[in-house]
C-alpha atoms as a PDB file:
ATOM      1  CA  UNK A   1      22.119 -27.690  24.086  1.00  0.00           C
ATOM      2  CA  UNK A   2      22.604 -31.199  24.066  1.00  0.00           C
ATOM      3  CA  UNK A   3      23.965 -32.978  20.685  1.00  0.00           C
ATOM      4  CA  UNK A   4      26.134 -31.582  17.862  1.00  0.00           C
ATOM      5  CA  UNK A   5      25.152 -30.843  14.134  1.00  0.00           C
ATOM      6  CA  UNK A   6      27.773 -32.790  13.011  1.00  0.00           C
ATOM      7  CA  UNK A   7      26.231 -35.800  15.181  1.00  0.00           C
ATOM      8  CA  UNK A   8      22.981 -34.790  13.527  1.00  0.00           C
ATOM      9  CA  UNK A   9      24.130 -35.250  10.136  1.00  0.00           C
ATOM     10  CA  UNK A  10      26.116 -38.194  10.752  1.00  0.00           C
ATOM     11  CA  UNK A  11      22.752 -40.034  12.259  1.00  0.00           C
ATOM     12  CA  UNK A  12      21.317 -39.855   8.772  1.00  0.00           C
ATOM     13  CA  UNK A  13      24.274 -42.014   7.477  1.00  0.00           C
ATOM     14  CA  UNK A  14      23.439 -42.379   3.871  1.00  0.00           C
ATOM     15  CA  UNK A  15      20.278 -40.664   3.362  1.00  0.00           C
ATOM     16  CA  UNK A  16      22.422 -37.391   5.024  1.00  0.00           C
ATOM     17  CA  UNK A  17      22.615 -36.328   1.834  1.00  0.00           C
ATOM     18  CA  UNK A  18      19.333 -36.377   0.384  1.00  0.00           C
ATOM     19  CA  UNK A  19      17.164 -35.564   3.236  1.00  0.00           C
ATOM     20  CA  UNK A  20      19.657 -32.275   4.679  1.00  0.00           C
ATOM     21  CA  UNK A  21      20.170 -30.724   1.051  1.00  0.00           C
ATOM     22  CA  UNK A  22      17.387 -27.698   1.811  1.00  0.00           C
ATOM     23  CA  UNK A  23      18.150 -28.003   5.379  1.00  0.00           C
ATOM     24  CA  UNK A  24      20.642 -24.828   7.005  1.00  0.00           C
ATOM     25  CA  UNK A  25      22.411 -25.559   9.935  1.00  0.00           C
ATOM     26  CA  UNK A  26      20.662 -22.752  11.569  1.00  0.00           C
ATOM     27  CA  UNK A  27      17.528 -24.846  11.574  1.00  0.00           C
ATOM     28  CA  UNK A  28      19.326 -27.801  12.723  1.00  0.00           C
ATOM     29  CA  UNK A  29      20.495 -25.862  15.779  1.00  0.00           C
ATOM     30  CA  UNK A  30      17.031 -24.256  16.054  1.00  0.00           C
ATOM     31  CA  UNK A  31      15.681 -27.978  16.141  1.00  0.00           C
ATOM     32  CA  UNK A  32      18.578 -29.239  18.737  1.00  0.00           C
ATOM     33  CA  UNK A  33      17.850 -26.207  21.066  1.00  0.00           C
ATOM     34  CA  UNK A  34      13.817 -27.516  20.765  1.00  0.00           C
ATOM     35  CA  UNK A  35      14.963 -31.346  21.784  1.00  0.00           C
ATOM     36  CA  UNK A  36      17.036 -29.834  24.317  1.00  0.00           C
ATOM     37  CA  UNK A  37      14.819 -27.600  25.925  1.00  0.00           C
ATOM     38  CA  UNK A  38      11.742 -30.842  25.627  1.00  0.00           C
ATOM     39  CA  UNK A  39      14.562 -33.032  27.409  1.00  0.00           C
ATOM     40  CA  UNK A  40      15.296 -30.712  30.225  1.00  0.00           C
ATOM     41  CA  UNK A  41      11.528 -30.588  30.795  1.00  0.00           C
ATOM     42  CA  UNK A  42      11.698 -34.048  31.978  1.00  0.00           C
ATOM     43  CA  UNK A  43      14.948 -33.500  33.737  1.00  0.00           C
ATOM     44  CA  UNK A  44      14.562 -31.082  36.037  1.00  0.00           C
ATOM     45  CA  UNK A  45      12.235 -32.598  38.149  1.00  0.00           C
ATOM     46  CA  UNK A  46      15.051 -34.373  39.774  1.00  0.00           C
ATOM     47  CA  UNK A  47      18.210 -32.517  38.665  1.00  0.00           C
ATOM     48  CA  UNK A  48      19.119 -29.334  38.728  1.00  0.00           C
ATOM     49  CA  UNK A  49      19.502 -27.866  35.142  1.00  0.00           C
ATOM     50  CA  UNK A  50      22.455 -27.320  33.622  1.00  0.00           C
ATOM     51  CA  UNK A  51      23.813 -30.829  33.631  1.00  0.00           C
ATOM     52  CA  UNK A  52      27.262 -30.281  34.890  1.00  0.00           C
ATOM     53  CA  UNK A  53      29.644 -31.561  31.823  1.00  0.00           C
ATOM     54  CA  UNK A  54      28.578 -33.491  29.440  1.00  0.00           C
ATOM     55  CA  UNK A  55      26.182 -37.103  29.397  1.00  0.00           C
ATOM     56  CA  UNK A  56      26.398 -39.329  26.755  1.00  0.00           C
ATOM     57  CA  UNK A  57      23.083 -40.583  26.919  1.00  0.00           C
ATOM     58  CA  UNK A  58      21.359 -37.183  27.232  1.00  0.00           C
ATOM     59  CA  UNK A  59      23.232 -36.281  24.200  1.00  0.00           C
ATOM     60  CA  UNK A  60      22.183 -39.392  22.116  1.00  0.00           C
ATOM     61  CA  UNK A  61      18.187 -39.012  23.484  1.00  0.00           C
ATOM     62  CA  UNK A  62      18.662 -35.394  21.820  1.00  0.00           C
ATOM     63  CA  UNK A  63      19.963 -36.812  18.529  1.00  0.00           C
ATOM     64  CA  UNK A  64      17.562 -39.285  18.478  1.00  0.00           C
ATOM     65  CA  UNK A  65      14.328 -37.318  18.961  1.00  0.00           C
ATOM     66  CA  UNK A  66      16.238 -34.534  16.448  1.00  0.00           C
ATOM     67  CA  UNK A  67      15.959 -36.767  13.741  1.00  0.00           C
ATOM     68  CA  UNK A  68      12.519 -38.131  14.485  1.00  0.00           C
ATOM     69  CA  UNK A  69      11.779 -33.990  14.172  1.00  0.00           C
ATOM     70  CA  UNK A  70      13.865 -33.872  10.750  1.00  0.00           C
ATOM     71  CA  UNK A  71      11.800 -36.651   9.343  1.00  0.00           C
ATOM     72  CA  UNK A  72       8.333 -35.187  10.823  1.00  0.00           C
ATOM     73  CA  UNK A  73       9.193 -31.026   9.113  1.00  0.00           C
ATOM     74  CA  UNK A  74      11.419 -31.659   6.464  1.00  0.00           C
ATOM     75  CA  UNK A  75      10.470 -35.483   4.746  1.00  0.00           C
ATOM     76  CA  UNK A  76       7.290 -35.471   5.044  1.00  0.00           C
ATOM     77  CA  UNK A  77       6.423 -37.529   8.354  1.00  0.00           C
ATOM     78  CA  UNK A  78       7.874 -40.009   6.265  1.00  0.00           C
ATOM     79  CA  UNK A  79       9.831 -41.642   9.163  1.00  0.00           C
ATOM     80  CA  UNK A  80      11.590 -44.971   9.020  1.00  0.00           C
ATOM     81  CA  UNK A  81      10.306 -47.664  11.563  1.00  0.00           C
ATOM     82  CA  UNK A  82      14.206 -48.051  13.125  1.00  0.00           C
ATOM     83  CA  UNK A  83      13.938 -43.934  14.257  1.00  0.00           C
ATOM     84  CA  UNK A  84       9.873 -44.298  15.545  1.00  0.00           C
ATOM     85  CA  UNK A  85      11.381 -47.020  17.967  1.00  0.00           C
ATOM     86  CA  UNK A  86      14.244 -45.336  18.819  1.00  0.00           C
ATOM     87  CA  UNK A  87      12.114 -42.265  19.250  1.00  0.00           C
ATOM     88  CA  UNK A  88       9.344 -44.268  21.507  1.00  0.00           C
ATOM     89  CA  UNK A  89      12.004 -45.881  24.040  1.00  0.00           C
ATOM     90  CA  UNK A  90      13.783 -42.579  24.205  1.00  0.00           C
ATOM     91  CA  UNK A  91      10.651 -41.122  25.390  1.00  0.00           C
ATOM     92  CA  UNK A  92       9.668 -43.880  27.971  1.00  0.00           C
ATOM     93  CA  UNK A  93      13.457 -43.833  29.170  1.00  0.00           C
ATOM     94  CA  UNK A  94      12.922 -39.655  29.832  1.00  0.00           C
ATOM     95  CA  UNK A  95      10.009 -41.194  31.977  1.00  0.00           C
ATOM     96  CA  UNK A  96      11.813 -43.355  33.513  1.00  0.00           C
ATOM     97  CA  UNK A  97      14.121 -40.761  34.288  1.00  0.00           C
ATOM     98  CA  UNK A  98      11.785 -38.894  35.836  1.00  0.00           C
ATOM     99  CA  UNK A  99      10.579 -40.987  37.955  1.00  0.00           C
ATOM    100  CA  UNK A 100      13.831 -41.853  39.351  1.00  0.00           C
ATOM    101  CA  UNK A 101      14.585 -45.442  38.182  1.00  0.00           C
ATOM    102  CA  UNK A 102      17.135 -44.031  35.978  1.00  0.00           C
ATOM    103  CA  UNK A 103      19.407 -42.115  37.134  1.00  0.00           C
ATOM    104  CA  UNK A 104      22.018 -39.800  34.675  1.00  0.00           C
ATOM    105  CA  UNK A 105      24.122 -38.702  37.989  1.00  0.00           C
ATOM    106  CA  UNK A 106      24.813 -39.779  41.459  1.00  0.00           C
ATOM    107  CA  UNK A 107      22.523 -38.741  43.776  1.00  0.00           C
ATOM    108  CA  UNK A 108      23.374 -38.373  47.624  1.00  0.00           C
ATOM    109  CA  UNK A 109      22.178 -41.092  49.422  1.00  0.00           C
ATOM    110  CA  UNK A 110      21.832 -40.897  53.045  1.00  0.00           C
ATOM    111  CA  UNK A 111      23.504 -44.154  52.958  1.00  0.00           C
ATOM    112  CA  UNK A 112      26.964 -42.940  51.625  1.00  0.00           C
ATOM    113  CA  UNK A 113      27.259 -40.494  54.207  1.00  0.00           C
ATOM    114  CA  UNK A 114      26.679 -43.131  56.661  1.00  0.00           C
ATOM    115  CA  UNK A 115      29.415 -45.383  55.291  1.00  0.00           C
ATOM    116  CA  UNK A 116      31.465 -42.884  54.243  1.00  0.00           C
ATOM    117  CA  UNK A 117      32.878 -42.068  58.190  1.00  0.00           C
ATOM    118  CA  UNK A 118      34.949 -44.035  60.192  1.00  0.00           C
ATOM    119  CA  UNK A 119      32.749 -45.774  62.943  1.00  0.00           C
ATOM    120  CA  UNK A 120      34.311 -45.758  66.442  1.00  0.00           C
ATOM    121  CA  UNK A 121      32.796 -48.122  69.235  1.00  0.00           C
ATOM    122  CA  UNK A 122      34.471 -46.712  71.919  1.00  0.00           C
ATOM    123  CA  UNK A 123      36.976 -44.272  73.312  1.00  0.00           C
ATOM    124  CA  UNK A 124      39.983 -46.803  73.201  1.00  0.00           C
ATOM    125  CA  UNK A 125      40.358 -46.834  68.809  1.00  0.00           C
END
């Protein structure tokens, strides 16, 4: 799962309150795991799934399209402009990710092997 409740909550900022009083944690985990799961979707067309460690900008994606979700179930579909934009380049970024013109880890290029050995020109080095 990528994202933390407490990162959840805290993307609310003021409104935390208001908008996560009927709201159990269970449900925010349920809705993490969801985001998560969507995420890896695009992912694993190029990476192998798990991530190994941690990615900060997976992690924030997740948040982000969590709290579009929050907004959408629990307020409504009342969601604030500032989270719909955040929420569109999110998902064009996951595209883009896809795709390959983003990349979240190195990837082995043929051309670090190459310039990783020592290059000998003839028998006297």
């Amino acid at each position: 799962m990528y994202g933390t409740i407490e990162n959840l909550k805290d993307s609310f900022g003021s409104k935390k309150d208001l908008l996560l009083q009927d709201i159990t944690d269970e449900q925010l985990i349920m809705m993490l795991e969801d985001q998560s799961s969507y995420i890896d979707s695009f992912l694993q067309v190029r990476y192998d799934l798990p991530l190994p460690g941690t990615n900060a900008m997976i992690n924030r994606f997740c948040i982000i399209l969590s709290k579009a979700e929050c907004y959408r179930l629990f307020a409504s579909n009342d969601i604030p402009e500032a989270v719909k934009e955040q929420e569109k380049q999110v998902l064009k970024d996951l595209v883009k990710i896809q795709k390959g013109e983003i990349l979240i880890m190195k990837e082995d290029a043929l051309d670090d092997d190459i310039s990783s050995k020592p290059v000998y020109f003839g028998d006297w080095l």
